[in-house]
Protein backbone atom coordinates (compact mmCIF):
# COMPACT_ATOMS: atom_id res chain seq x y z
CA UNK A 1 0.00 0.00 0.00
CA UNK A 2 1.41 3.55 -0.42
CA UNK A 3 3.58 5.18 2.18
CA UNK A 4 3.28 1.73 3.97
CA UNK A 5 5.98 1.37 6.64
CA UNK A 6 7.01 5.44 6.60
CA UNK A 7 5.19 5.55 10.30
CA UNK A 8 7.27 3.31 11.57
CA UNK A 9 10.33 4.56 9.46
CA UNK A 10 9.90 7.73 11.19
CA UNK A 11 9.75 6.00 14.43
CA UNK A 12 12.96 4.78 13.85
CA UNK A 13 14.81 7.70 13.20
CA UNK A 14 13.46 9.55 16.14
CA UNK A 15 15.14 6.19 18.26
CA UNK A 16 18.47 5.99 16.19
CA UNK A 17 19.56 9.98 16.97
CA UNK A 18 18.96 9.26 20.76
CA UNK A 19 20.65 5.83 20.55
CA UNK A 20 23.32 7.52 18.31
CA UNK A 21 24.09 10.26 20.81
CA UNK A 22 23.54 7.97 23.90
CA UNK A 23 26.14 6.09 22.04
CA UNK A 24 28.74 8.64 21.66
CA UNK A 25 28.25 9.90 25.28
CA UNK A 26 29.44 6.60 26.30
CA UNK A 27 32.23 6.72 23.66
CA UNK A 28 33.18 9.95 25.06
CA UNK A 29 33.06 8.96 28.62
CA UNK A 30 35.09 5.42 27.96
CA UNK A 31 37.72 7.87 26.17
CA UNK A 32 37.91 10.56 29.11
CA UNK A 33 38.22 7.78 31.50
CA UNK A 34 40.65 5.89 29.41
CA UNK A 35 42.77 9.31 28.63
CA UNK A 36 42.11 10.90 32.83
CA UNK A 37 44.29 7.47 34.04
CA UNK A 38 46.94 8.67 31.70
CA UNK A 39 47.06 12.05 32.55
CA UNK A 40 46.86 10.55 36.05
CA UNK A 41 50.13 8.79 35.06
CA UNK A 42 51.89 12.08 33.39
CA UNK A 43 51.07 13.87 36.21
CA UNK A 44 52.29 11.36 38.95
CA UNK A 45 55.73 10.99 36.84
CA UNK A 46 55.93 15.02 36.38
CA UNK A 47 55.85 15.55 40.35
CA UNK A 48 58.39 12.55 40.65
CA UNK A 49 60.87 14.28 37.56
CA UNK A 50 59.78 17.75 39.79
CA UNK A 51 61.06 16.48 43.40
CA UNK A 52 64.11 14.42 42.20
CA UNK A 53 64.98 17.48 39.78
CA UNK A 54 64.33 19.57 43.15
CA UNK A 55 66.65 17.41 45.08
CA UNK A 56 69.58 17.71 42.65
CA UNK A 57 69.02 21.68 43.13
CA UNK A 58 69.68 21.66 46.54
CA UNK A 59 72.33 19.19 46.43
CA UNK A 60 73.73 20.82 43.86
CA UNK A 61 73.60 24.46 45.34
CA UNK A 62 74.77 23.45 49.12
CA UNK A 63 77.43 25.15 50.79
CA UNK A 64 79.07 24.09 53.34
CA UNK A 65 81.53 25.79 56.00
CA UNK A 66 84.82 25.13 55.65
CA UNK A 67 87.54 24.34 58.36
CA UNK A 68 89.77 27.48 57.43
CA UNK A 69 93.55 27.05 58.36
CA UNK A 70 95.09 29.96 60.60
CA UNK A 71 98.60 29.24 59.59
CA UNK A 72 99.61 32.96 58.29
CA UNK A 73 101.81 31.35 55.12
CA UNK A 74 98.90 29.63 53.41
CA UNK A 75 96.59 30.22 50.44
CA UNK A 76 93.93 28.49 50.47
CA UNK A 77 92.17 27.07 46.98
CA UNK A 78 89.03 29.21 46.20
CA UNK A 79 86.74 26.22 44.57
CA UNK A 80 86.07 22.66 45.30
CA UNK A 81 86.94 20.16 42.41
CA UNK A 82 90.07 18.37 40.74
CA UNK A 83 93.41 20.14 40.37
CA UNK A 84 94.78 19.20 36.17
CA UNK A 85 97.03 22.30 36.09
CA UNK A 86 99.74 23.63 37.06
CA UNK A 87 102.16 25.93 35.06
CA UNK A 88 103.08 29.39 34.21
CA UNK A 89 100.82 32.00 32.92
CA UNK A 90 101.39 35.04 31.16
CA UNK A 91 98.81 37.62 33.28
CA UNK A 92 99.45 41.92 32.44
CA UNK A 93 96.17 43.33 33.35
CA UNK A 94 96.32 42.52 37.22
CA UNK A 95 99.31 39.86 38.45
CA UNK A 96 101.72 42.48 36.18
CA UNK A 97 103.64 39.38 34.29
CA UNK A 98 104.75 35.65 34.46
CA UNK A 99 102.81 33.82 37.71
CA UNK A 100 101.57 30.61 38.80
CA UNK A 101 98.53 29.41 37.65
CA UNK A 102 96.56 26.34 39.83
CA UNK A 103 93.74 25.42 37.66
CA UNK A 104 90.80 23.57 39.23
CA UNK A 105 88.13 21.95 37.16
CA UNK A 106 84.56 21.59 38.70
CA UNK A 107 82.39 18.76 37.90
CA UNK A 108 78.14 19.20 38.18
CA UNK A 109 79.02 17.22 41.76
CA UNK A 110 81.50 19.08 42.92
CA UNK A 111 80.55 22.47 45.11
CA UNK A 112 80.22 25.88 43.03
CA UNK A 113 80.71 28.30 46.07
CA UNK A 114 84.19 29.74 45.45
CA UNK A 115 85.76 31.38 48.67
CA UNK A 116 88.91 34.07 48.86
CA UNK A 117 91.78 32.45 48.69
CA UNK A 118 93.66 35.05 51.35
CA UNK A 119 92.36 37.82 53.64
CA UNK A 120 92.49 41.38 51.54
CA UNK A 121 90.45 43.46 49.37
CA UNK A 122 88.73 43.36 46.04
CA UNK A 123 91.57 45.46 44.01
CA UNK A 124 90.44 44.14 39.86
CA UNK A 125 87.21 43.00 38.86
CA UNK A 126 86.78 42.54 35.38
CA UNK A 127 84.27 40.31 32.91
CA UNK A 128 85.06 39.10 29.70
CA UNK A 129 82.47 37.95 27.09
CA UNK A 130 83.28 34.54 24.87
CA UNK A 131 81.68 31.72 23.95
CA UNK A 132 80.66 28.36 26.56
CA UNK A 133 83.24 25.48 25.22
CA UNK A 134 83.67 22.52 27.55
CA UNK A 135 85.26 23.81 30.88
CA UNK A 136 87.44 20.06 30.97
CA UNK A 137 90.00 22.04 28.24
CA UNK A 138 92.37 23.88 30.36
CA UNK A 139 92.72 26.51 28.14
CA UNK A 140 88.80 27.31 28.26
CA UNK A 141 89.90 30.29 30.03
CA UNK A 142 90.92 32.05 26.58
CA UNK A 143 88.06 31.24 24.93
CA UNK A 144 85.23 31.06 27.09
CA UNK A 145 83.43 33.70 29.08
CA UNK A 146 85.09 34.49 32.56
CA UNK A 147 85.87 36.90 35.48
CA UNK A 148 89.20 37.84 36.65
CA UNK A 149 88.98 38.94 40.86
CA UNK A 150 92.09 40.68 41.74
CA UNK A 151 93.03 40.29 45.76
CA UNK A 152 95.43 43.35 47.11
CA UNK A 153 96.58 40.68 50.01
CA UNK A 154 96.70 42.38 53.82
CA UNK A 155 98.43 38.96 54.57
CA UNK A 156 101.89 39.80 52.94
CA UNK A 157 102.71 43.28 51.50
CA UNK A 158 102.57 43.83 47.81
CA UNK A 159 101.13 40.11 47.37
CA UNK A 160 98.75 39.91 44.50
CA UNK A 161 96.55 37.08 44.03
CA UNK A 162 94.01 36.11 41.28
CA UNK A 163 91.11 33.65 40.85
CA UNK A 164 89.43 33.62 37.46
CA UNK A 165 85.85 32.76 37.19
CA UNK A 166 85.55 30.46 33.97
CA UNK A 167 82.02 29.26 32.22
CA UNK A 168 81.76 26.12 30.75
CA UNK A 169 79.49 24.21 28.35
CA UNK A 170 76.76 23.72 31.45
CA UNK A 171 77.90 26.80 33.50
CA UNK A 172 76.30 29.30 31.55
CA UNK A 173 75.94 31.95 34.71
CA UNK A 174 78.56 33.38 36.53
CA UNK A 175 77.51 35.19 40.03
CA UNK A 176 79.87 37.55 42.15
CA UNK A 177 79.04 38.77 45.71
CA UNK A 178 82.09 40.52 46.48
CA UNK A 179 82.61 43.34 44.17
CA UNK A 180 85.51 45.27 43.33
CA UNK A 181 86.91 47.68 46.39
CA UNK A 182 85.07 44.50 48.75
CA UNK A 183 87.47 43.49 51.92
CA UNK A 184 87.22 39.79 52.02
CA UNK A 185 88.35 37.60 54.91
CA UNK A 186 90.17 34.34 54.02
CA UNK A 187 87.64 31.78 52.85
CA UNK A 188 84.73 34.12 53.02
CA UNK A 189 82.47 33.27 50.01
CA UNK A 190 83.03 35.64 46.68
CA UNK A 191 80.71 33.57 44.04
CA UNK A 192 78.98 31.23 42.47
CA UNK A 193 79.24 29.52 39.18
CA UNK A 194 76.08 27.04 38.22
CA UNK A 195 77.04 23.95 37.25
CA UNK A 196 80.10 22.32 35.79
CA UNK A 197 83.07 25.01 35.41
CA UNK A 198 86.76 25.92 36.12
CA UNK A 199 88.52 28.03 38.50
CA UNK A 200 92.00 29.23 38.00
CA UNK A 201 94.21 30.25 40.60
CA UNK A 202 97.02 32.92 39.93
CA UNK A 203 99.74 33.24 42.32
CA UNK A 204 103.18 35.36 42.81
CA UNK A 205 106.29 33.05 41.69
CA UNK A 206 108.28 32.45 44.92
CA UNK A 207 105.14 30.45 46.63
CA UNK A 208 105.94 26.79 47.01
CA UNK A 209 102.37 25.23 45.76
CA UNK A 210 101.30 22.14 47.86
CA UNK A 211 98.95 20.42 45.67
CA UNK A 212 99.55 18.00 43.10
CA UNK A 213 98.02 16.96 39.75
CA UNK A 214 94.85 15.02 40.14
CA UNK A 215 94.41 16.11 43.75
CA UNK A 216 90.73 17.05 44.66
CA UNK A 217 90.27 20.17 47.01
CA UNK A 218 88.01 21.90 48.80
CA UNK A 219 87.42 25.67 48.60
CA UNK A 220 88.35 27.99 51.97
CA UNK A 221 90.04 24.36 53.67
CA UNK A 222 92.21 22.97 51.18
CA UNK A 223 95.96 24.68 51.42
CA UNK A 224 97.14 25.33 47.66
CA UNK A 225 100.36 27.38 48.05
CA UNK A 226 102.61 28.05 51.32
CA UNK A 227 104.64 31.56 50.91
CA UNK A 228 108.09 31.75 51.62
């Protein structure tokens, strides 16, 4: 007969768009469910990566206080790491000429507070731009970015000491405390240099240095150089 079964066509569609969004409302709800446990999971590792990367910051920034030697002959190294230098440097624009240079590279473990190396003030403070080349080449210090502190010494008169800041690959940031004209007590803190980087020690020629190649040392503790 005509138009036979269009009732019941027309029932149909009016069920199928209900059952069709019913449908996807379950779809939808099996998907959010599915995708909330694996946020959940993101999440949960994030905070782990947060408090473990949290951990290595405060590790990695400690300070501790150094047992400073009294003995009046001594300078003391200025960083914590591994000595794998010592020679003679070429330094005009503060130790005036030929010195001795004690290099000490820092590794991300070691500390990166560096401390004076003798009692005195602040005399040379000087930046110098460059570019970020691994700090483990001992001759970073002509490439890379680095500050030169020159110490006036009140221990000895005329002495002249040096420590060079240098920036590594990692160390990108270099951070003095004790600006030029600063009077510094032996071992008192002067910087900070984040993350793997070298420190260079210059000192006057007639010092009789009491470290040795490979030696690890500790910065404000660690006796580098007796004078005469």
């Amino acid at each position: 007969m005509k138009h036979a079964g269009k009732a019941t066509q027309a029932a149909l569609r009016l069920i199928y768009w209900p059952l069709f969004f019913v449908l996807a409302l379950m779809l939808v709800s099996v998907l959010a469910k599915f995708l909330g446990s694996i946020l959940i999971y993101v999440a949960g590792g994030l905070a782990v990566l947060w408090v473990l990367f949290g951990l290595f910051c405060l590790y990695f920034f400690r300070d501790p206080n150094p047992a400073i030697p009294s003995a009046p002959e001594a300078i003391l190294a200025p960083a914590h790491g591994k000595v794998d230098t010592i020679d003679e440097i070429e330094e005009l624009e503060f130790m005036g000429g030929r010195c001795r240079r004690v290099s000490i590279f820092m590794s991300v473990l070691d500390v990166h507070v560096q401390r004076a190396p003798v009692s005195g003030r602040i005399a040379f403070h000087k930046r110098a731009a460059g570019q970020f080349l691994n700090a483990l080449r001992t001759d970073s210090a002509a490439f890379n970015e680095n500050v030169l502190l020159g110490f006036l010494s009140a221990e000895r008169d005329g002495e002249r000491v040096a420590v060079r800041l240098i920036a590594g690959a990692i160390a990108r940031r270099i951070v003095v405390w004790a600006d030029g004209g600063t009077k510094v007590a032996r071992g008192e803190r002067i910087s900070l240099i984040q993350f793997g980087s070298r420190c260079d020690l210059l000192l006057p020629l007639d010092v009789r240095i009491k470290v040795q190649l490979g030696q690890s040392v500790r910065a404000g503790e660690t006796v580098v150089a007796n004078r005469p």
